[in-house]
Protein backbone atom coordinates (compact mmCIF):
# COMPACT_ATOMS: atom_id res chain seq x y z
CA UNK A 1 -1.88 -33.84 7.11
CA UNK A 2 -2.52 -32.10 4.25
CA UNK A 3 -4.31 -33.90 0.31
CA UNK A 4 -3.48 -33.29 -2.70
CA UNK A 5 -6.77 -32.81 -4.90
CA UNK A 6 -8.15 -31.34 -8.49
CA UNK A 7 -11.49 -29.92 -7.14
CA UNK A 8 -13.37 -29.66 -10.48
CA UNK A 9 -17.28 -28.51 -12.07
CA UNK A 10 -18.02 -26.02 -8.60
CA UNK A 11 -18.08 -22.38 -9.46
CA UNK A 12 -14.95 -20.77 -8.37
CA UNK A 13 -15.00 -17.11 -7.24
CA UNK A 14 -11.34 -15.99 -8.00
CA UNK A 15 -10.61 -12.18 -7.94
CA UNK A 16 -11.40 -11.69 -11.43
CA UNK A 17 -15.31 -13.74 -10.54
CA UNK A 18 -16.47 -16.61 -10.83
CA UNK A 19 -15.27 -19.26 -13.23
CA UNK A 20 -15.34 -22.90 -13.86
CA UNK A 21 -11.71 -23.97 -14.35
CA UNK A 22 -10.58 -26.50 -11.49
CA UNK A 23 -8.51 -25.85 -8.33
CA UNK A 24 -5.94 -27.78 -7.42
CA UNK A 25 -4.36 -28.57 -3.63
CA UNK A 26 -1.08 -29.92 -2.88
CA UNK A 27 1.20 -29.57 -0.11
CA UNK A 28 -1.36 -27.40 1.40
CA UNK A 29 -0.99 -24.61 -1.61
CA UNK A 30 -2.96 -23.96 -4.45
CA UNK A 31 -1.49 -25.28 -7.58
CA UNK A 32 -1.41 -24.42 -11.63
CA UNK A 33 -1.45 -28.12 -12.47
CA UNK A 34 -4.19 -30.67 -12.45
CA UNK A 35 -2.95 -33.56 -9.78
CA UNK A 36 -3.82 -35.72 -6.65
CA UNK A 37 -7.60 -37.27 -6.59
CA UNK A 38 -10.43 -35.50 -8.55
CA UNK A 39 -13.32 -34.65 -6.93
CA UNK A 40 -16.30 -33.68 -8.87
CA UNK A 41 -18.11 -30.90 -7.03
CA UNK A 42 -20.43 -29.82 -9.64
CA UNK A 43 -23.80 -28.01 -8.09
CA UNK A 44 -21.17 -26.23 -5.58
CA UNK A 45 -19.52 -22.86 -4.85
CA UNK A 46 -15.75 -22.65 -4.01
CA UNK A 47 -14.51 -19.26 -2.76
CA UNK A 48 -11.50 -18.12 -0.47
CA UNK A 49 -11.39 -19.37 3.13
CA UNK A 50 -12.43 -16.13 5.03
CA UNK A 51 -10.40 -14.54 7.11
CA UNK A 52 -11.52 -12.87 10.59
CA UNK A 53 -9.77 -9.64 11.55
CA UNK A 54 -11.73 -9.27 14.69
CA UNK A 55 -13.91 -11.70 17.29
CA UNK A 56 -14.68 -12.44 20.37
CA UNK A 57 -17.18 -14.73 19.97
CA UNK A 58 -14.88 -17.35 21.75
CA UNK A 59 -15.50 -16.39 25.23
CA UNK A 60 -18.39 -19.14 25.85
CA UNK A 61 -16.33 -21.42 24.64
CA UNK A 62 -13.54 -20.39 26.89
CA UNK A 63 -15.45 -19.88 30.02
CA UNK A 64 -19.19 -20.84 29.36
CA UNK A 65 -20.11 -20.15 33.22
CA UNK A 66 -18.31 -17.29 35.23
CA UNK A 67 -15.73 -18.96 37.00
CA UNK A 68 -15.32 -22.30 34.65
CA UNK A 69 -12.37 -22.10 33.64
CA UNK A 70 -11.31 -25.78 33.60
CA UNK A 71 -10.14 -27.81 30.22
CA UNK A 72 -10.13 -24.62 28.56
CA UNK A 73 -7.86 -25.64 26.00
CA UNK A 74 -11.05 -28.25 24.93
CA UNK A 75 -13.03 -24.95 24.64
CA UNK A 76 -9.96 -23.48 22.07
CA UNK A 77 -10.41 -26.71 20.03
CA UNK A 78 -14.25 -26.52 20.03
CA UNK A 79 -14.07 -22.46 19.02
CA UNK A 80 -11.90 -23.81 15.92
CA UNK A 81 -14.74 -26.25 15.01
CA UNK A 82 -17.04 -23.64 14.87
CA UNK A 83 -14.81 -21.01 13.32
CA UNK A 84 -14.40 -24.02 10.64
CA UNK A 85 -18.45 -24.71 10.50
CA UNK A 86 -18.65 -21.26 9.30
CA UNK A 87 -15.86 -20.68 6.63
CA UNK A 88 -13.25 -19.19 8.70
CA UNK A 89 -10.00 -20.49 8.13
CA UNK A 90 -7.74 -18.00 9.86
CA UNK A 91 -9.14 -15.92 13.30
CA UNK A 92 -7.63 -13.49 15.33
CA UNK A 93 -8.95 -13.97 19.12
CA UNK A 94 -9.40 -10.57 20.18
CA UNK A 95 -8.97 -10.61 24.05
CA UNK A 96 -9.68 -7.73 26.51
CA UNK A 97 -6.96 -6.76 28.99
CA UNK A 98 -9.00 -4.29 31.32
CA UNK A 99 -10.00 -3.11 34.07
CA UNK A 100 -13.28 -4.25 33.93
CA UNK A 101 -11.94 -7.98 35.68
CA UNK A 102 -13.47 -11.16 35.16
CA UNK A 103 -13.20 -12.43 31.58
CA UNK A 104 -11.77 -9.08 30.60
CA UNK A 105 -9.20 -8.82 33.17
CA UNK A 106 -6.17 -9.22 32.35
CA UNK A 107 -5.22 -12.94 34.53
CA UNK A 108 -8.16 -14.45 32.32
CA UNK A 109 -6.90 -12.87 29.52
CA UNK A 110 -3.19 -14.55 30.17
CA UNK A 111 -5.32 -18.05 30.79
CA UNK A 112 -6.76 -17.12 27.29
CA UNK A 113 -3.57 -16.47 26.00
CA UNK A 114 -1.76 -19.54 27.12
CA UNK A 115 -4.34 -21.78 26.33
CA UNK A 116 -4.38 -20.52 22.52
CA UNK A 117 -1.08 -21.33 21.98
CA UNK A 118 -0.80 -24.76 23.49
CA UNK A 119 -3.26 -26.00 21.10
CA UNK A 120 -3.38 -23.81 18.20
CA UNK A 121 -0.03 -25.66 16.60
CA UNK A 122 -2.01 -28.79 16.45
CA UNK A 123 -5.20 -27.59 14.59
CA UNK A 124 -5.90 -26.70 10.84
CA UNK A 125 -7.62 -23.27 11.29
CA UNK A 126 -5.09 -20.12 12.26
CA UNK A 127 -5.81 -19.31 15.24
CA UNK A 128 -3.71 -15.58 16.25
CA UNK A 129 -4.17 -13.66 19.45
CA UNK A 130 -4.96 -9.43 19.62
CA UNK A 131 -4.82 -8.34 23.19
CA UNK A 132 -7.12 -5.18 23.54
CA UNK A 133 -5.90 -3.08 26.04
CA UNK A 134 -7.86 -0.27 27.78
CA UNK A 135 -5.84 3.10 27.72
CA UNK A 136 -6.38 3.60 31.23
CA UNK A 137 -4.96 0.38 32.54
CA UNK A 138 -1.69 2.67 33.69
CA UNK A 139 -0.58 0.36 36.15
CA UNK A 140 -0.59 -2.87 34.01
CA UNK A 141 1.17 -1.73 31.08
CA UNK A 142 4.35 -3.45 31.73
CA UNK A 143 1.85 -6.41 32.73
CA UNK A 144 0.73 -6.13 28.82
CA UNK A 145 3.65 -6.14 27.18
CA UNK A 146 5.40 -9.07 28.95
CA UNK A 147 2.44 -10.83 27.88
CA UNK A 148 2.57 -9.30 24.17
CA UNK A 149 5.81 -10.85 24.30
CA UNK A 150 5.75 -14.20 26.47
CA UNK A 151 2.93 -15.11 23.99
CA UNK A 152 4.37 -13.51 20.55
CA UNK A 153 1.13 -11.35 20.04
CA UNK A 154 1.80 -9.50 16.96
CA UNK A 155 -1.28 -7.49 17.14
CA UNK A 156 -2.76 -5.23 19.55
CA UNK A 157 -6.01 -2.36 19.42
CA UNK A 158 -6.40 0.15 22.40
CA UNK A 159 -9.98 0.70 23.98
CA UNK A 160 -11.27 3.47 26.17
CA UNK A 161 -14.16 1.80 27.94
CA UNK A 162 -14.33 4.56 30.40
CA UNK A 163 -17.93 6.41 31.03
CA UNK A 164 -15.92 9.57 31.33
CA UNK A 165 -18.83 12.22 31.26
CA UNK A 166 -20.43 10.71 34.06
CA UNK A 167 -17.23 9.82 35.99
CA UNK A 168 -15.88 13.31 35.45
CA UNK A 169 -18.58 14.87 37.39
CA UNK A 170 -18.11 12.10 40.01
CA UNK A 171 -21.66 10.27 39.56
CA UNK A 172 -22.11 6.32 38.90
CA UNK A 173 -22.50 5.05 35.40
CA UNK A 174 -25.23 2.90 34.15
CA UNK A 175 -25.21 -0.81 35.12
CA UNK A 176 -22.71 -0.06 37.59
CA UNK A 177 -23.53 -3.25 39.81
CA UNK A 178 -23.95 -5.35 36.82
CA UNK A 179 -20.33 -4.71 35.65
CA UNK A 180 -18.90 -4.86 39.28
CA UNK A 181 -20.57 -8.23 39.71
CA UNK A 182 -19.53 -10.01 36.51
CA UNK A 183 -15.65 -8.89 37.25
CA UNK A 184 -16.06 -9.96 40.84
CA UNK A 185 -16.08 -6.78 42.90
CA UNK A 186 -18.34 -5.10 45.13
CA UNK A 187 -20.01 -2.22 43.52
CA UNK A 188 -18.88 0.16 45.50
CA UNK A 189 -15.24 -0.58 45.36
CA UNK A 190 -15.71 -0.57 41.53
CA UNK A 191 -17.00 2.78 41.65
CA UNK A 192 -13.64 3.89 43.07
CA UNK A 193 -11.72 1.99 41.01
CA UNK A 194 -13.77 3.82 38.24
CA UNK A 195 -12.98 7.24 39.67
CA UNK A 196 -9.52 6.72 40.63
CA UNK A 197 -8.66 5.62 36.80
CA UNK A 198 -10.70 8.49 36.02
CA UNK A 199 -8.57 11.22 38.01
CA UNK A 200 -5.79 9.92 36.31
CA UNK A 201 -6.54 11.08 32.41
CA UNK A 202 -4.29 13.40 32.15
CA UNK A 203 -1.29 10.95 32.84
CA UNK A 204 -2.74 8.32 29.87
CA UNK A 205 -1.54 10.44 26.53
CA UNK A 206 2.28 10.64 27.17
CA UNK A 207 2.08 6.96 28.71
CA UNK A 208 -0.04 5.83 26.19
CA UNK A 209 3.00 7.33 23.00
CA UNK A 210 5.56 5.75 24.52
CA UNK A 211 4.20 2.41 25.17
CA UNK A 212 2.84 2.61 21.45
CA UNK A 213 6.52 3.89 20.80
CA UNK A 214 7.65 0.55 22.08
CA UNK A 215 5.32 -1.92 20.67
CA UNK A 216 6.02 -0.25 17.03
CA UNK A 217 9.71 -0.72 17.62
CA UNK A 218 8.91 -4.35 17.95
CA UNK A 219 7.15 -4.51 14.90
CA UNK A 220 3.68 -5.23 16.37
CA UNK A 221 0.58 -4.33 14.73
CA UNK A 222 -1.64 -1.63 16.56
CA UNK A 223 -4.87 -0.08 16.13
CA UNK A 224 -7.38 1.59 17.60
CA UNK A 225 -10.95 0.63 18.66
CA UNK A 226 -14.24 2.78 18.10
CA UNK A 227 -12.68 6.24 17.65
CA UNK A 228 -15.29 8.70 17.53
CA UNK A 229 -14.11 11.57 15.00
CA UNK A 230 -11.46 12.28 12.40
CA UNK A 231 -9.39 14.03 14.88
CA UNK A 232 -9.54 11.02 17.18
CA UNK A 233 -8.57 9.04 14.34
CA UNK A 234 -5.54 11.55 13.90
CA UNK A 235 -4.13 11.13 17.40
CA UNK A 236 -3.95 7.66 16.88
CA UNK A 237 -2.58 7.59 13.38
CA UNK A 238 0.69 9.77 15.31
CA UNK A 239 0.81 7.27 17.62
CA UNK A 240 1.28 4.42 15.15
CA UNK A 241 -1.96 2.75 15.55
CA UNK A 242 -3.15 2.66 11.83
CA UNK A 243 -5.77 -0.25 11.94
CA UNK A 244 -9.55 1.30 12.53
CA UNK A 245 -11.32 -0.85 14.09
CA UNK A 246 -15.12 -0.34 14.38
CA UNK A 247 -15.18 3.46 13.74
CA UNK A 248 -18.23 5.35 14.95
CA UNK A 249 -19.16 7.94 12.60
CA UNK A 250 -18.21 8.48 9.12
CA UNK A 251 -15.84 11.38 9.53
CA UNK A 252 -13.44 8.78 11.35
CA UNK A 253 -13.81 6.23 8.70
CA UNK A 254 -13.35 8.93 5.82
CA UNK A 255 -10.09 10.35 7.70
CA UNK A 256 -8.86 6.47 7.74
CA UNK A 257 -9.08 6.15 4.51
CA UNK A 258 -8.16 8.80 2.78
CA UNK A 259 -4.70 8.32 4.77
CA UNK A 260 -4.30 4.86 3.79
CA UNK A 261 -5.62 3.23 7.34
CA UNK A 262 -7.18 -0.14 7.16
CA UNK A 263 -10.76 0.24 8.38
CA UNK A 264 -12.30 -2.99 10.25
CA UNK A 265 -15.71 -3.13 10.69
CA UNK A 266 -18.59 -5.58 12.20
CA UNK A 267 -19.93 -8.05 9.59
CA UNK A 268 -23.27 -8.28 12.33
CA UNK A 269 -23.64 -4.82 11.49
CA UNK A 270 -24.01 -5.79 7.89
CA UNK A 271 -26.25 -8.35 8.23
CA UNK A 272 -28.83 -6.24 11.13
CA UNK A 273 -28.34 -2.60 8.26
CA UNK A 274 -27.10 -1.13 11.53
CA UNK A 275 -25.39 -0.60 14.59
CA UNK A 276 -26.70 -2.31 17.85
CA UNK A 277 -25.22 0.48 19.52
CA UNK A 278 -26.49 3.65 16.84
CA UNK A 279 -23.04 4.01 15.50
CA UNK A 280 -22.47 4.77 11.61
CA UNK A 281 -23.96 2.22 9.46
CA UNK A 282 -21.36 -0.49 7.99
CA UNK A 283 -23.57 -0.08 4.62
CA UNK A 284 -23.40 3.23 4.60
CA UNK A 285 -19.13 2.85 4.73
CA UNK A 286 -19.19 0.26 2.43
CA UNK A 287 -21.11 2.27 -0.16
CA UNK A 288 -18.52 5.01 0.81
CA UNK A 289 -15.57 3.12 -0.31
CA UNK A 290 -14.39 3.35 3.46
CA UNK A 291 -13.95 -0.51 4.53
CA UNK A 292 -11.17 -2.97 4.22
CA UNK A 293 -12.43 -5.71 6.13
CA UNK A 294 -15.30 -7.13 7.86
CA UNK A 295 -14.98 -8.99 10.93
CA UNK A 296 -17.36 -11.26 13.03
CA UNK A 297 -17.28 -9.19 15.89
CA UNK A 298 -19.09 -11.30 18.50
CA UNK A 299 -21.00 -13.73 15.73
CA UNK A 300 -18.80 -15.91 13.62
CA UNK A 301 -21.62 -16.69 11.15
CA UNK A 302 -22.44 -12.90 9.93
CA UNK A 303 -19.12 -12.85 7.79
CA UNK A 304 -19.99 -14.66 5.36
CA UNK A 305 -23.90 -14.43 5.23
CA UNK A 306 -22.78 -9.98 5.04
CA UNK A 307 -20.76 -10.86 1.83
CA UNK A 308 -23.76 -12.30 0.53
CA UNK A 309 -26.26 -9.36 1.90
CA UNK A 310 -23.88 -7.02 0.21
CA UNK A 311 -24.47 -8.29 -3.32
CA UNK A 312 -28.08 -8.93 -2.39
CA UNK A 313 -28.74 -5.03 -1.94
CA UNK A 314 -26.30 -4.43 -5.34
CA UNK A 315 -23.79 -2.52 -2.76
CA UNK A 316 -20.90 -5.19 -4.57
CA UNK A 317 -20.68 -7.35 -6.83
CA UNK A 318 -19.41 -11.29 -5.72
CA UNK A 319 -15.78 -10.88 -5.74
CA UNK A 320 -15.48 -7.41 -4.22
CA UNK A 321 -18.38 -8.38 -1.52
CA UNK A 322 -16.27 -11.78 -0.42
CA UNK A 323 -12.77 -9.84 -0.77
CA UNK A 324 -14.30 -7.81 2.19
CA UNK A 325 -14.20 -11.49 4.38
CA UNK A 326 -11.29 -12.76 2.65
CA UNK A 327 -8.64 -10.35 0.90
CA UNK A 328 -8.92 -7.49 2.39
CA UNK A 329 -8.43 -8.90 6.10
CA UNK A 330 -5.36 -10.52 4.73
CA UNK A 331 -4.27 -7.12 3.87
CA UNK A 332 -4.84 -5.55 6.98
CA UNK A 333 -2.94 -8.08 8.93
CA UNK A 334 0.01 -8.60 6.33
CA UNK A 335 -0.73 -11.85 5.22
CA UNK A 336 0.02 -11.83 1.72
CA UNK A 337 0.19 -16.03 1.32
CA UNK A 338 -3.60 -15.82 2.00
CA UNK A 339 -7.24 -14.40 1.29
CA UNK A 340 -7.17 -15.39 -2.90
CA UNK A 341 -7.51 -18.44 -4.72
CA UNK A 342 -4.65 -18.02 -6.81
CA UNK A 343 -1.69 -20.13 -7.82
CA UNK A 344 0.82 -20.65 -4.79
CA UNK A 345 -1.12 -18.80 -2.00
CA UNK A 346 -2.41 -21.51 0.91
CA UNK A 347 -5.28 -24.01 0.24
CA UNK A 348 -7.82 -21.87 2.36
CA UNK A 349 -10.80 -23.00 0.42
CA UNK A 350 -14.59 -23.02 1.73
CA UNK A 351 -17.52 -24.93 0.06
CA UNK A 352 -21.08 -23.39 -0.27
CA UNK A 353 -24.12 -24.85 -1.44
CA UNK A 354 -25.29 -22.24 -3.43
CA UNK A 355 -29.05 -22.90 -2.03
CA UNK A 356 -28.81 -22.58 1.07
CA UNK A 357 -25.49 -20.69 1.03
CA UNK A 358 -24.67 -23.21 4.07
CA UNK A 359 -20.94 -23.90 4.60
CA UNK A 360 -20.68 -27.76 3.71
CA UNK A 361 -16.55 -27.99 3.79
CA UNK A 362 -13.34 -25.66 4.73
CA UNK A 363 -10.25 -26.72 4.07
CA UNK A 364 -7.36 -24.96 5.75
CA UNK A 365 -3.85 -24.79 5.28
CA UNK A 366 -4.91 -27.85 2.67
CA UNK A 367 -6.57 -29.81 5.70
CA UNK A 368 -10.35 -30.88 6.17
CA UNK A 369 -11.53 -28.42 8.87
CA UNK A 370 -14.62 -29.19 8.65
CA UNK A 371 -16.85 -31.65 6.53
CA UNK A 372 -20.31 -32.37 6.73
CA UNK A 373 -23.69 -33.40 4.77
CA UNK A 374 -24.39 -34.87 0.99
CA UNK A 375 -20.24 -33.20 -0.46
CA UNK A 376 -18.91 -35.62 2.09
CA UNK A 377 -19.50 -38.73 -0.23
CA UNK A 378 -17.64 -36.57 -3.17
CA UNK A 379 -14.13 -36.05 -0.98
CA UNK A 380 -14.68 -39.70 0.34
CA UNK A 381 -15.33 -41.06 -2.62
């Protein structure tokens, strides 16, 4: 059920900066007119509800143990209390549908799937679906996009997982066992798996256009996932996939950009100054002019705490750092209701104490999401 309320005295970042002037809520929009209750939050922050573009972080709520996968849907439900604890007010579930089994394989990915949408109508935060597919998933493309369309998935990134040096000259990759283990196989019969979806490489490009063909043609979103180079970037761009996501080096970023691609990157790798994995610094992309959006990757906290790290280090100021969590993700997915405080757009709001920069409310769609500590008494009256 959504309030109407004049929130009045916080600090308001808007996309102009920060002002003073009060925000109102009604019907679950943001209005021009003063109305509803008045709550004084003087001593507080109000910015846009952020917006997540990218995250997995879900998964141990989903399946905490391998193999629980009972009352799932209670683990959807707690991953939108969390998402809510930390600002987020709409979230796209990125799910794998691999090869790699387990909680990447494409049954637990369905579970995933089903278990999103049976609950998601019922709770305040947005909670969309991406299903990352692996390129050389041959057999299970047709698998894919009865799913894309059983469960309306409007967006969907490609991944090539593959440790193709290794497996072109026939020799096990690194943490073989580990991998074969956590999807349930034996190791050996994972290392021919491996192989066989190896051998068959040069089948993947002409499959891979015309499934992209397909998905496009349905107006689904698609990008691509940790492309290595501009010319990588390139293939993908002819395919339709315009969304980078995570790009590895700057020359893929760059090419991105300068052809009007929306460039995702990890808001973790903000907040370490670097890739865990020695990829291009999101900094360094940032400072380049490269980056649309940040995303929480596997850690739902980092969006917000990299806006602030941004203006810390001078990179942005306020409004530009939090349209990185906030507007720009709206862009990138096409949500143009969203991502602002502005007159008519929805009440995505979240609440900061501008101490500890701790999230003490989000309201979403005009709806508590999440309340807690000393503002409760102010909303409670």
């Amino acid at each position: 059920m959504t309030i109407d309320l004049t929130l009045h005295g916080a600090r308001v970042l808007r996309p102009g900066g920060w002002d003073s002037g009060p925000v109102t809520l009604t019907g679950g929009r943001i209005a021009d007119e003063t109305g509803g209750r008045r709550v004084d939050l003087s001593g507080y922050l109000v910015l846009p509800g952020i917006i997540d573009v990218h995250g997995d972080g879900f998964e141990r709520h989903m399946a905490p143990r391998r193999g629980a996968l009972r009352e799932a849907e209670s683990g959807v439900i707690a991953c939108a209390a969390e998402l809510a604890a930390n600002g987020i007010t709409t979230a796209v579930m990125a799910q794998f549908f691999s090869w790699e089994g387990g909680m990447r394989g494409p049954d637990f990915a369905e579970h995933v799937f089903a278990c999103v949408n049976a609950v998601a109508p019922s709770l305040p935060v947005d909670l969309r679906l991406q299903l990352r597919l692996e390129t050389h998933l041959l057999d299970d493309y047709a698998r894919a996009e009865a799913a894309i369309d059983r469960f309306s998935i409007s967006y969907v990134v490609f991944n090539d997982h593959l440790p193709h040096d290794r497996l072109s000259e026939g020799r096990r990759p690194p943490r073989l066992t580990g991998q074969a283990l956590k999807g349930g196989r034996n190791p050996e019969d994972h290392f021919r798996m491996l192989l066989d979806l190896e051998s068959r490489s040069g089948e993947v490009p002409q499959a891979m256009a015309a499934l992209c063909a397909r998905l496009v043609a349905r107006g689904v979103r698609l990008g691509s996932h940790d492309d290595h180079d501009a010319a990588v970037r390139r293939v993908w761009r002819g395919r339709g996939a315009h969304v980078a996501e995570f790009p590895e080096s700057l020359s893929a970023a760059q090419e991105a950009a300068d052809a009007g691609d929306p460039v995702v990157l990890g808001a973790p790798n903000v907040v370490r100054g670097a890739s865990h994995k020695g990829n291009a610094s999101a900094l360094d992309l940032v400072r380049a002019g490269c980056v649309d959006a940040l995303a929480s990757d596997y850690h739902y906290p980092s969006p917000a705490r990299a806006a602030f790290r941004l203006e810390e280090l001078g990179i942005c100021d306020a409004a530009a750092a939090w349209a990185l969590v906030s507007e720009g993700p709206a862009r990138v997915l096409g949500l143009s209701d969203r991502g602002r405080i502005k007159d008519g757009l929805r009440a995505d709001l979240v609440v900061l104490d501008p101490d500890t920069r701790r999230v003490v409310a989000t309201l979403a769609d005009g709806q508590f999401a999440y309340l807690s500590g000393a503002v409760a008494a102010r909303f409670l009256g």
